[in-house]
C-alpha atoms as a PDB file:
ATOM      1  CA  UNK A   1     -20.343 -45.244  17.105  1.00  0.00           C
ATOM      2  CA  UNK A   2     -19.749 -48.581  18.733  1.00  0.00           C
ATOM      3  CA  UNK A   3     -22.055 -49.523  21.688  1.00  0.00           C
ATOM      4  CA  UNK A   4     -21.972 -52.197  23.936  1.00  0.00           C
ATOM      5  CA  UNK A   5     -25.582 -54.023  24.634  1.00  0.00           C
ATOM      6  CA  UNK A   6     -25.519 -55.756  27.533  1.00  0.00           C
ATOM      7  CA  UNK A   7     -26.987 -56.476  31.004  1.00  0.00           C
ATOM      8  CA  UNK A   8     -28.162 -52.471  32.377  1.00  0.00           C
ATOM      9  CA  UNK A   9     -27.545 -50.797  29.250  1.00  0.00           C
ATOM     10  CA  UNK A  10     -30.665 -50.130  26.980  1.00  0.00           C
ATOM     11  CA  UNK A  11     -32.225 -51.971  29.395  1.00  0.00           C
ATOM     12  CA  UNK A  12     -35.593 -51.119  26.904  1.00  0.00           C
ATOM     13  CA  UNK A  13     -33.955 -52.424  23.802  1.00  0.00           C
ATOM     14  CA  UNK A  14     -33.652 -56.305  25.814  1.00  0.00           C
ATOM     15  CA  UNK A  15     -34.772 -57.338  28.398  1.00  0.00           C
ATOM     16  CA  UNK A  16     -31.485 -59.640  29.867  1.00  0.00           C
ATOM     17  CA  UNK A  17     -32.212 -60.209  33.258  1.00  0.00           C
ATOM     18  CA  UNK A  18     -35.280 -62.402  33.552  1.00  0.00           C
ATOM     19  CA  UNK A  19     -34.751 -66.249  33.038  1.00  0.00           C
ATOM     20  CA  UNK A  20     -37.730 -66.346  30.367  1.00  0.00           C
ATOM     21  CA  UNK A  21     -38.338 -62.531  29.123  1.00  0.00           C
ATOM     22  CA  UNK A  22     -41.461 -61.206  27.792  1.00  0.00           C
ATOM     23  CA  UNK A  23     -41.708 -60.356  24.406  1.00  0.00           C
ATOM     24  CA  UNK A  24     -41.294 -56.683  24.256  1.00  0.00           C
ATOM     25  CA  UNK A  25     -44.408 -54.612  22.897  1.00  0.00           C
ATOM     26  CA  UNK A  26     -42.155 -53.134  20.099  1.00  0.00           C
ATOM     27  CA  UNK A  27     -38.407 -54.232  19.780  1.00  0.00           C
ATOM     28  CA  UNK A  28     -36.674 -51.402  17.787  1.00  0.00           C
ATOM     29  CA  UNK A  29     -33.908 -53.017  16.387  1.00  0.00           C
ATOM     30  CA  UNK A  30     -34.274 -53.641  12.646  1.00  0.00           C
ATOM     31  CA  UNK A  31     -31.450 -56.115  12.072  1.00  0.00           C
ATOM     32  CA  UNK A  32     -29.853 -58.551  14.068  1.00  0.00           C
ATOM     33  CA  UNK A  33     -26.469 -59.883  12.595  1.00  0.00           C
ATOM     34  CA  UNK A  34     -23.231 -62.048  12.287  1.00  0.00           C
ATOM     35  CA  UNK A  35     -21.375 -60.293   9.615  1.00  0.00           C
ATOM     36  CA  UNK A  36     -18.282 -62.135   7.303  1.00  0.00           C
ATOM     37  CA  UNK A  37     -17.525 -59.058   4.925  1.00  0.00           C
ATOM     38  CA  UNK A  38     -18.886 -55.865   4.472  1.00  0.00           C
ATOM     39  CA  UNK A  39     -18.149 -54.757   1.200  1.00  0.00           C
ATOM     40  CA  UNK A  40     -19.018 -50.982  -0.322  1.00  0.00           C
ATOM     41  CA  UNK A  41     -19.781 -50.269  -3.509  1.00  0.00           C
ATOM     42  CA  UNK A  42     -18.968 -48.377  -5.972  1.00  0.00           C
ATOM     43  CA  UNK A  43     -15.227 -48.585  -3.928  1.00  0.00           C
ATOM     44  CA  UNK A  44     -14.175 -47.841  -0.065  1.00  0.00           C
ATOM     45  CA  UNK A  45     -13.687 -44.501  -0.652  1.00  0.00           C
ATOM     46  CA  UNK A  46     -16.751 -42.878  -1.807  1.00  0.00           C
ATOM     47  CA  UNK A  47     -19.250 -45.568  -0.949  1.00  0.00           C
ATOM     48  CA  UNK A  48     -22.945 -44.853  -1.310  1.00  0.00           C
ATOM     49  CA  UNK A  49     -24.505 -48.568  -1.723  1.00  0.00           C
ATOM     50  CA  UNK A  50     -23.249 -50.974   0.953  1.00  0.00           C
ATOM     51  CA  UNK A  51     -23.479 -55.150   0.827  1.00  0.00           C
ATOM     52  CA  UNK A  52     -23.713 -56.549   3.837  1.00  0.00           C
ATOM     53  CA  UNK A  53     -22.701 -60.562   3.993  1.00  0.00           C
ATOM     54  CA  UNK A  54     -23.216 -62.630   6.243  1.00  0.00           C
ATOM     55  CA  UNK A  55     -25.914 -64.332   8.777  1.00  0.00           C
ATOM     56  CA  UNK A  56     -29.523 -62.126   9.157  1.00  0.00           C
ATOM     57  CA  UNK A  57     -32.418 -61.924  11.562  1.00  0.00           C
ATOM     58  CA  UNK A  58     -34.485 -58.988  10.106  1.00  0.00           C
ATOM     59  CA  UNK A  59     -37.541 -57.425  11.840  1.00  0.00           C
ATOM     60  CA  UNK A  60     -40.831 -58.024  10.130  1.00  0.00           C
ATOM     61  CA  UNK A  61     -43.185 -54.698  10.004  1.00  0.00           C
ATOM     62  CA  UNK A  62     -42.627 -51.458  11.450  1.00  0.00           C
ATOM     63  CA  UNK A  63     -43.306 -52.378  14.965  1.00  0.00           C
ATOM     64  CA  UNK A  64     -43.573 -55.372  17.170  1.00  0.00           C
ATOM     65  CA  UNK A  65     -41.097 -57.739  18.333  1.00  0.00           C
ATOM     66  CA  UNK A  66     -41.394 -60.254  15.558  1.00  0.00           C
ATOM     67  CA  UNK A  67     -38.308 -61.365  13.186  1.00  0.00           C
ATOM     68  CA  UNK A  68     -37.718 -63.119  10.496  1.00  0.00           C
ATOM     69  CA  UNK A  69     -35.801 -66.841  10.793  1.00  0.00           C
ATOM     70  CA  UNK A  70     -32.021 -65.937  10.541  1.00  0.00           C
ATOM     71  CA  UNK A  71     -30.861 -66.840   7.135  1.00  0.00           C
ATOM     72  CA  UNK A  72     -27.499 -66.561   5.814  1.00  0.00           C
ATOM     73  CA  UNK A  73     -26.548 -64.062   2.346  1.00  0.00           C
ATOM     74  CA  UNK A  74     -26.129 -60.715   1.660  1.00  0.00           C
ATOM     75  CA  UNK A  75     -28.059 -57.194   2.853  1.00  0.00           C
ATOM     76  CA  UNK A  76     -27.950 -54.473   0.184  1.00  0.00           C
ATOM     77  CA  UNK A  77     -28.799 -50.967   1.504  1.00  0.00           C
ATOM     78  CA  UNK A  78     -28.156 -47.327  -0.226  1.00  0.00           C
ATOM     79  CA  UNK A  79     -27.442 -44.557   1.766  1.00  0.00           C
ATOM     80  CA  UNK A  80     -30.381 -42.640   2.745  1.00  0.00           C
ATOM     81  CA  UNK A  81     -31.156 -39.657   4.078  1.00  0.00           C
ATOM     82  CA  UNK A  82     -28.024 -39.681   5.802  1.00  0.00           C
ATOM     83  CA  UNK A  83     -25.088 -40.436   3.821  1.00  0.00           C
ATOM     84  CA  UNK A  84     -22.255 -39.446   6.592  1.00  0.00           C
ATOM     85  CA  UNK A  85     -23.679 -41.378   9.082  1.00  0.00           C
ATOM     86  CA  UNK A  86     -24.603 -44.294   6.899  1.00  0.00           C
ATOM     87  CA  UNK A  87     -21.301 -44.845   5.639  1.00  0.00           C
ATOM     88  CA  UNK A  88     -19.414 -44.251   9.247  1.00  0.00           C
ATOM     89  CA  UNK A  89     -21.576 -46.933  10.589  1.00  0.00           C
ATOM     90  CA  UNK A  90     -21.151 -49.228   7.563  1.00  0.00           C
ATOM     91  CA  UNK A  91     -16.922 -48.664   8.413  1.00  0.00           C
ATOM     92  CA  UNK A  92     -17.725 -49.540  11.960  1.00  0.00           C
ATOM     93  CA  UNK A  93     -19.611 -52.867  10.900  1.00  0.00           C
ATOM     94  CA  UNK A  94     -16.678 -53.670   8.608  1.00  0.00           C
ATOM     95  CA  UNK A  95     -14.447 -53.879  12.007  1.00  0.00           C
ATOM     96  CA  UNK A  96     -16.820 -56.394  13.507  1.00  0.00           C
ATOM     97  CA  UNK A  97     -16.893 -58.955   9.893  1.00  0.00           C
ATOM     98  CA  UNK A  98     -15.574 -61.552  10.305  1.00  0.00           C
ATOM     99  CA  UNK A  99     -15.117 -61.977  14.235  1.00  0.00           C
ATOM    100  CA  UNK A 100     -18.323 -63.627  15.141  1.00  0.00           C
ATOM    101  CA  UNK A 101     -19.819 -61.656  17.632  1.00  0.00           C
ATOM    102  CA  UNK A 102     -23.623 -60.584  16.892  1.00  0.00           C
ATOM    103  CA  UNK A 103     -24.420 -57.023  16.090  1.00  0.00           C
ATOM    104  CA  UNK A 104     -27.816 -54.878  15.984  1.00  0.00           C
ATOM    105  CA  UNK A 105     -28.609 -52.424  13.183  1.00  0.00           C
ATOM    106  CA  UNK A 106     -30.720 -49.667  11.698  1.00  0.00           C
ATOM    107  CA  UNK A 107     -34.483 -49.433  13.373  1.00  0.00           C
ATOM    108  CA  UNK A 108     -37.395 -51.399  11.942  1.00  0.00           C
ATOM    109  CA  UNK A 109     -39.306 -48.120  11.066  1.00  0.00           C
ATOM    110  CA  UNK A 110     -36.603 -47.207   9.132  1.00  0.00           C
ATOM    111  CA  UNK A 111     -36.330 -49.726   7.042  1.00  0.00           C
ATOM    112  CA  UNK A 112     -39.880 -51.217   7.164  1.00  0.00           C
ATOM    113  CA  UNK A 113     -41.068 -49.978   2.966  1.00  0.00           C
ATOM    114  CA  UNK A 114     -44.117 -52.172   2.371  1.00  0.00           C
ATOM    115  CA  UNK A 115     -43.083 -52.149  -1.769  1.00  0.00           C
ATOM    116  CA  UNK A 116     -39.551 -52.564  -1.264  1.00  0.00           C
ATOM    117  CA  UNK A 117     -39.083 -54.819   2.057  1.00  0.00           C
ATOM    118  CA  UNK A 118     -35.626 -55.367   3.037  1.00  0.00           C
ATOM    119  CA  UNK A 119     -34.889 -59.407   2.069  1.00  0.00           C
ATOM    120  CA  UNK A 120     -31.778 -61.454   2.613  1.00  0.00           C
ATOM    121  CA  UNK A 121     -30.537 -62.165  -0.865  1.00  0.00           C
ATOM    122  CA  UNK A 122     -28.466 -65.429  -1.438  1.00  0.00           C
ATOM    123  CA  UNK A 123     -25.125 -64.835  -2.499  1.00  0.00           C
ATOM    124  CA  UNK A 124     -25.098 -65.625  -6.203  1.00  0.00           C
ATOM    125  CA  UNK A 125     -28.306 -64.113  -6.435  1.00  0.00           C
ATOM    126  CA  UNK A 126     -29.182 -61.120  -8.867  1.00  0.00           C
ATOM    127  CA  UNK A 127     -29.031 -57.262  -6.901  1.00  0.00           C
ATOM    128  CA  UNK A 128     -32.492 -55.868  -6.644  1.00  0.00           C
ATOM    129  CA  UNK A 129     -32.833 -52.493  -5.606  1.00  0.00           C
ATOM    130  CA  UNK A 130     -31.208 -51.670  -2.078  1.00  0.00           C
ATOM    131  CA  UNK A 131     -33.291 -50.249   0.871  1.00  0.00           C
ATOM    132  CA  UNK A 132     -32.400 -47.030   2.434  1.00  0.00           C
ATOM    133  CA  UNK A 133     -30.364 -47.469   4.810  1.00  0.00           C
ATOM    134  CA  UNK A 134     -31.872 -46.101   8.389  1.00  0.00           C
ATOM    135  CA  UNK A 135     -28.609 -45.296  10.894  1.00  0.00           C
ATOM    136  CA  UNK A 136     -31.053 -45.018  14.174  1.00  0.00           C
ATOM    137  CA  UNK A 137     -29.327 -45.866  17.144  1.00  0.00           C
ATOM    138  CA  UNK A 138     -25.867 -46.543  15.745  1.00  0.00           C
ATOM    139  CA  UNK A 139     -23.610 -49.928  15.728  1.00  0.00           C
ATOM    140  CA  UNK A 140     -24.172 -52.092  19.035  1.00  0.00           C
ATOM    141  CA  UNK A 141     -22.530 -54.997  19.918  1.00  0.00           C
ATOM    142  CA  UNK A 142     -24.737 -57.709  21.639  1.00  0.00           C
ATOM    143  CA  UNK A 143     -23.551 -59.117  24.618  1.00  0.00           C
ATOM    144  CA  UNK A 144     -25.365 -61.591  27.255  1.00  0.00           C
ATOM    145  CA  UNK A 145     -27.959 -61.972  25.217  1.00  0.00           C
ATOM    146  CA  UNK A 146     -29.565 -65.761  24.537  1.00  0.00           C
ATOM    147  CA  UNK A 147     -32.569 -65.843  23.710  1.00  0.00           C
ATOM    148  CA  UNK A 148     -35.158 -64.326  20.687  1.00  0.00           C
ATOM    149  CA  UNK A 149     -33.395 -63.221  17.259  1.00  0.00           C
ATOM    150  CA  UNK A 150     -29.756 -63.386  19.305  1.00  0.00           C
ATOM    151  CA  UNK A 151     -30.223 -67.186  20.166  1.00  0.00           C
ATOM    152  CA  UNK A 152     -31.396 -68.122  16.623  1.00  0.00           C
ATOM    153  CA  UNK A 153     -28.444 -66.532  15.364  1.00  0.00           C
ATOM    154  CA  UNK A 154     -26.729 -68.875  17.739  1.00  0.00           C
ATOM    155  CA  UNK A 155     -28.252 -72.103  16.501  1.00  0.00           C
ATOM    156  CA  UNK A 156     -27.928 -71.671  12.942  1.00  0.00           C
ATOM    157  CA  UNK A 157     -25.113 -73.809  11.168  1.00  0.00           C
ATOM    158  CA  UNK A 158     -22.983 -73.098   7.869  1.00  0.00           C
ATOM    159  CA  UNK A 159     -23.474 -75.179   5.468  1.00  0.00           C
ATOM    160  CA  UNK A 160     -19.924 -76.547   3.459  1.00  0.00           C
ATOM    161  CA  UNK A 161     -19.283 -77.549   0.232  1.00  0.00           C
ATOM    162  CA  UNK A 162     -20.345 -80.964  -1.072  1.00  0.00           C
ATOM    163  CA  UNK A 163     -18.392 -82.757  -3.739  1.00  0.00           C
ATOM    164  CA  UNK A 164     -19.732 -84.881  -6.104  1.00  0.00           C
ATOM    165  CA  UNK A 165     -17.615 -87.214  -8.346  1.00  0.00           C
ATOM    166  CA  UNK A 166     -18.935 -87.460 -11.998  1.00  0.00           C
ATOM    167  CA  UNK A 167     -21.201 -90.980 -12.466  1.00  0.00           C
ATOM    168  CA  UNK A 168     -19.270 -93.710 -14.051  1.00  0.00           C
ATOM    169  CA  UNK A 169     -20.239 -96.604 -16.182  1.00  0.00           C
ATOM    170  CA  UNK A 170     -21.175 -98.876 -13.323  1.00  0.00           C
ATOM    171  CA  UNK A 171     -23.578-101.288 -12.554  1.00  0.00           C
ATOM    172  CA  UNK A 172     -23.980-100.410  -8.990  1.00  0.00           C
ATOM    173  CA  UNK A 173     -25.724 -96.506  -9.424  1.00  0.00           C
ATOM    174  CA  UNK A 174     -25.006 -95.633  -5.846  1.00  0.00           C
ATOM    175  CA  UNK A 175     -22.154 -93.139  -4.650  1.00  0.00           C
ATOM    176  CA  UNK A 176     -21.089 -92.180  -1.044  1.00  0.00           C
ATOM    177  CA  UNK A 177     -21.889 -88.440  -0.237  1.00  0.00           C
ATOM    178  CA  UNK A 178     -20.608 -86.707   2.222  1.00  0.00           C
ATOM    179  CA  UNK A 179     -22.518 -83.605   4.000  1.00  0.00           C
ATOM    180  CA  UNK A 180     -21.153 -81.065   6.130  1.00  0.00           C
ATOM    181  CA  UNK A 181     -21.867 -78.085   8.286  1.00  0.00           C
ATOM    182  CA  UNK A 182     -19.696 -75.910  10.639  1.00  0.00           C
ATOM    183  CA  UNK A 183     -21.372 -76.335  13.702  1.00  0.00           C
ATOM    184  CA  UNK A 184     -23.547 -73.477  15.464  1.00  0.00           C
ATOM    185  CA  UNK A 185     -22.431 -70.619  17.804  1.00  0.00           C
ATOM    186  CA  UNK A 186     -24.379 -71.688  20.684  1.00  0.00           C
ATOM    187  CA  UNK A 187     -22.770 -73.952  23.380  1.00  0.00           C
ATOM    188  CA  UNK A 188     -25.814 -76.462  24.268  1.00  0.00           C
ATOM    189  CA  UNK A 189     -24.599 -79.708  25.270  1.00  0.00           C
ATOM    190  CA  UNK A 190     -27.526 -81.681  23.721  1.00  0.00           C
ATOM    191  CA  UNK A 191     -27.471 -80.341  19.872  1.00  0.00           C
ATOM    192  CA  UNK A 192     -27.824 -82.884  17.368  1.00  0.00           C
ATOM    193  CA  UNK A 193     -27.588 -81.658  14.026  1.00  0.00           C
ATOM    194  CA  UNK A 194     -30.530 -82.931  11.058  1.00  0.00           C
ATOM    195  CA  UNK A 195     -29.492 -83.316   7.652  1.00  0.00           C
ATOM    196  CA  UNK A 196     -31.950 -83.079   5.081  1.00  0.00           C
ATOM    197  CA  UNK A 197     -31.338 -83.984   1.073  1.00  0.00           C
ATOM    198  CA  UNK A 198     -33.474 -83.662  -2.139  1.00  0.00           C
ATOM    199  CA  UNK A 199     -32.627 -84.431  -5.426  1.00  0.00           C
ATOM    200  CA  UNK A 200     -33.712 -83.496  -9.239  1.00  0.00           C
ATOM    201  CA  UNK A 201     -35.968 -86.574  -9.345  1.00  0.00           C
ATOM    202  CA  UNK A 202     -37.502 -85.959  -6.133  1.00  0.00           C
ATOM    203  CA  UNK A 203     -35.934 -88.377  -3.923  1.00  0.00           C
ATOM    204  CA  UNK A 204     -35.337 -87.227  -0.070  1.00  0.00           C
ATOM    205  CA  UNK A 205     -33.362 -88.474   2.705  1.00  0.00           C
ATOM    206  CA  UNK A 206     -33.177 -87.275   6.008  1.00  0.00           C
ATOM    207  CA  UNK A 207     -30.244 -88.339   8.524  1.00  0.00           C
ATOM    208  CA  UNK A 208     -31.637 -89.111  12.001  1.00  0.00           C
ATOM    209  CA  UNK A 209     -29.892 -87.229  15.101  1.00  0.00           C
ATOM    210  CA  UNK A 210     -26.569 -86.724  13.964  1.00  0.00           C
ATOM    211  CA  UNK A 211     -24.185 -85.740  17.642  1.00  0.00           C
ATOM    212  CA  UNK A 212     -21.785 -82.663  16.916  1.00  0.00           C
ATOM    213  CA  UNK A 213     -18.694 -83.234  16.021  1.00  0.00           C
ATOM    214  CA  UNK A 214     -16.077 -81.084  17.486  1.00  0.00           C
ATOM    215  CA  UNK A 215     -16.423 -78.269  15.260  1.00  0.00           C
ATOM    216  CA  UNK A 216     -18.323 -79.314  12.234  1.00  0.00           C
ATOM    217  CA  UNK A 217     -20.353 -82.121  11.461  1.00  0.00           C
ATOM    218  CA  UNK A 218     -20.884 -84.566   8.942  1.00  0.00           C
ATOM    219  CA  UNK A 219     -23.579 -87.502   7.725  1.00  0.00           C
ATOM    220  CA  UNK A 220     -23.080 -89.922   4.710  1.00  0.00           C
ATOM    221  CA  UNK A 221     -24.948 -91.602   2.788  1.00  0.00           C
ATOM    222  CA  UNK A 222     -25.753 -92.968  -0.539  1.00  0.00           C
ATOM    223  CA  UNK A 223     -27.462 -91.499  -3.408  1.00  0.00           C
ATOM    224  CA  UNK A 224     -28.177 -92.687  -7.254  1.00  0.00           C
ATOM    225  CA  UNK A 225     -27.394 -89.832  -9.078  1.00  0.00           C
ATOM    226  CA  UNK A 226     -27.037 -89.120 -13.293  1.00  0.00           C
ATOM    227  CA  UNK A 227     -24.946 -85.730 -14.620  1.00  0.00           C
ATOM    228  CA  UNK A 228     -25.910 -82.791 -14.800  1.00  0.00           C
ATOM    229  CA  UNK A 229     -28.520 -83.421 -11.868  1.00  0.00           C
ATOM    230  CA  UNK A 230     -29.057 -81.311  -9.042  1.00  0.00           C
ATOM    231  CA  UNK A 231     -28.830 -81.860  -5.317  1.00  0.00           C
ATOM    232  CA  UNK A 232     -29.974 -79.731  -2.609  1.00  0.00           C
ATOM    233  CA  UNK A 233     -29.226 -80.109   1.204  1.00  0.00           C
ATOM    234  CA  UNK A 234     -30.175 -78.295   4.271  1.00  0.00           C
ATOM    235  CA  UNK A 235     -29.176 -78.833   8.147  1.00  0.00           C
ATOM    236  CA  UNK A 236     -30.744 -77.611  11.148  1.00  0.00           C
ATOM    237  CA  UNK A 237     -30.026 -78.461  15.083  1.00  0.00           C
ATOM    238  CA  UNK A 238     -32.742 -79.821  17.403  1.00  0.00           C
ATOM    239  CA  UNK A 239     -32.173 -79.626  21.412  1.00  0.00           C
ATOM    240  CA  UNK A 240     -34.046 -79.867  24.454  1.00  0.00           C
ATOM    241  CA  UNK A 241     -33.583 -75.828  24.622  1.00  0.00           C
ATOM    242  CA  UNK A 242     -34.422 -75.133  20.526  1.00  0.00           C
ATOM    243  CA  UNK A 243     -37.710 -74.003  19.753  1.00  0.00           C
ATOM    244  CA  UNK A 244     -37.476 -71.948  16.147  1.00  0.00           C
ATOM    245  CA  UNK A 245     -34.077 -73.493  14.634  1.00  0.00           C
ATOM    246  CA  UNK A 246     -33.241 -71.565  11.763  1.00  0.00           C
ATOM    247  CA  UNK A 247     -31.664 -73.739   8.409  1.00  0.00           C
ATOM    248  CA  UNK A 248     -28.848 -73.168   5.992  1.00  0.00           C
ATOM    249  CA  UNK A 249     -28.730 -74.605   2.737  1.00  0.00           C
ATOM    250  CA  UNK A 250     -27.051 -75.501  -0.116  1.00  0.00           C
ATOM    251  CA  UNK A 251     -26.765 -76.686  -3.735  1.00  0.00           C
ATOM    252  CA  UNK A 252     -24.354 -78.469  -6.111  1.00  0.00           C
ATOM    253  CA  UNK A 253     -24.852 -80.180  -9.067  1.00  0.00           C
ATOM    254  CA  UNK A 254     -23.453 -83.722  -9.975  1.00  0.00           C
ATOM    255  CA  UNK A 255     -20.268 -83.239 -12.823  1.00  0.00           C
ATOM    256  CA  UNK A 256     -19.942 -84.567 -16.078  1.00  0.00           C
ATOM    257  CA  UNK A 257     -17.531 -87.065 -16.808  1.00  0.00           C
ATOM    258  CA  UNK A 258     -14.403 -85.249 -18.565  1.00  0.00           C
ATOM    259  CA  UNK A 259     -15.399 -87.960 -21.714  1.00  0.00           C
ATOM    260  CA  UNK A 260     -18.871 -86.788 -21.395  1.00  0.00           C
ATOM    261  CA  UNK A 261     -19.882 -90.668 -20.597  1.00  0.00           C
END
């Protein structure tokens, strides 16, 4: 079932209308997300495991109004209790991947198991086991909504890939690396974007205010790096209207030269 949430509908689920809402006593939702695939396992047909990929604000305990800080990588749940309904709303969230609009999920009692909490995995990393998945209220699509989970969701970037050229024999150790991020949903005028860099050895570096570029956004600099070492990056926005601004991050790891010098 697709739903629209918006301004006068489920007026309990979110509270649109006032300027600066009041956190809600206890926000049902259970997942708050911008999906790129949905992909079902063991095939499309007769799915009973689903991976959900994509960007994730998940709610912390069983009530409340509290979520976790959006991440981006993958959601594993198993069918439940009920199958049917699990996998028609699964097939409904596959319609949605890849479109950008932000989507609401499951219920947080359903999928709140204290020894098996539902975590946002990174992509590479190994499957643990999947949560059941809980089909409460069915598929919504969230509309005119800015602010809480929805608005972090907004302000988180993508982070892009990073290449690094193989050290040469050089007396100058320094190369020029570039770092890049698709730039947020949300349409603040004032976003600047931070970069943030750390390598094997410890060394960090941290760009300043960097202004948006049109629709990603980049910061150079210059790092000393040897092969085989490892460089992790992360970029965030700051604003006059950010106060939790959720980070994505990445990894690569410097080449070897093809004559292994």
């Amino acid at each position: 079932m697709n739903n629209a949430l918006s301004f006068g509908v489920v007026a309990t689920l979110l509270a649109v209308a006032a300027p600066v809402p009041a956190p809600l006593p206890s926000e049902p939702i259970g997942v708050f997300a911008i999906l790129d695939k949905v992909v079902m396992k063991p095939n499309a047909e007769q799915p009973n495991e689903v991976e959900l990929h994509g960007a994730f604000a998940v709610a912390e305990g069983s009530r409340g109004d509290y979520y976790r800080a959006p991440r981006r990588g993958v959601l594993r749940f198993a069918a439940g209790k009920k199958p049917e309904e699990a996998v028609a709303q699964w097939r409904e969230l596959g319609k949605h991947a890849g479109s950008g609009v932000c989507v609401a999920l499951s219920t947080r009692w359903e999928q709140h198991v204290p020894q098996n909490p539902l975590r946002v995995a990174a992509a590479g990393e190994p499957a643990g086991p999947p949560v059941p998945y809980g089909p409460g209220m069915g598929v919504m699509v969230v509309q005119n909504v800015h602010y809480g989970a929805v608005r972090e969701l907004e302000l988180l970037p993508r982070c892009l890939e990073t290449a690094l050229a193989a050290p040469g024999r050089t007396e100058w150790p320094y190369q020029k690396v570039e770092f890049a991020c698709e730039n947020c949903v949300a349409k603040d005028k004032d976003l600047f974007y931070v970069f943030e860099v750390e390598t094997s050895d410890g060394e960090r570096f941290a760009s300043g205010l960097v202004p948006a570029g049109e629709s990603k956004t980049s910061w150079t600099t210059g790092l000393a790096l040897q092969a085989g070492e490892k460089v992790a990056w992360s970029v965030h926005v700051v604003g006059k209207g950010v106060e939790r601004a959720p980070f994505d991050s990445r990894s690569c790891f410097v080449p070897v030269a093809a004559d292994g010098r």
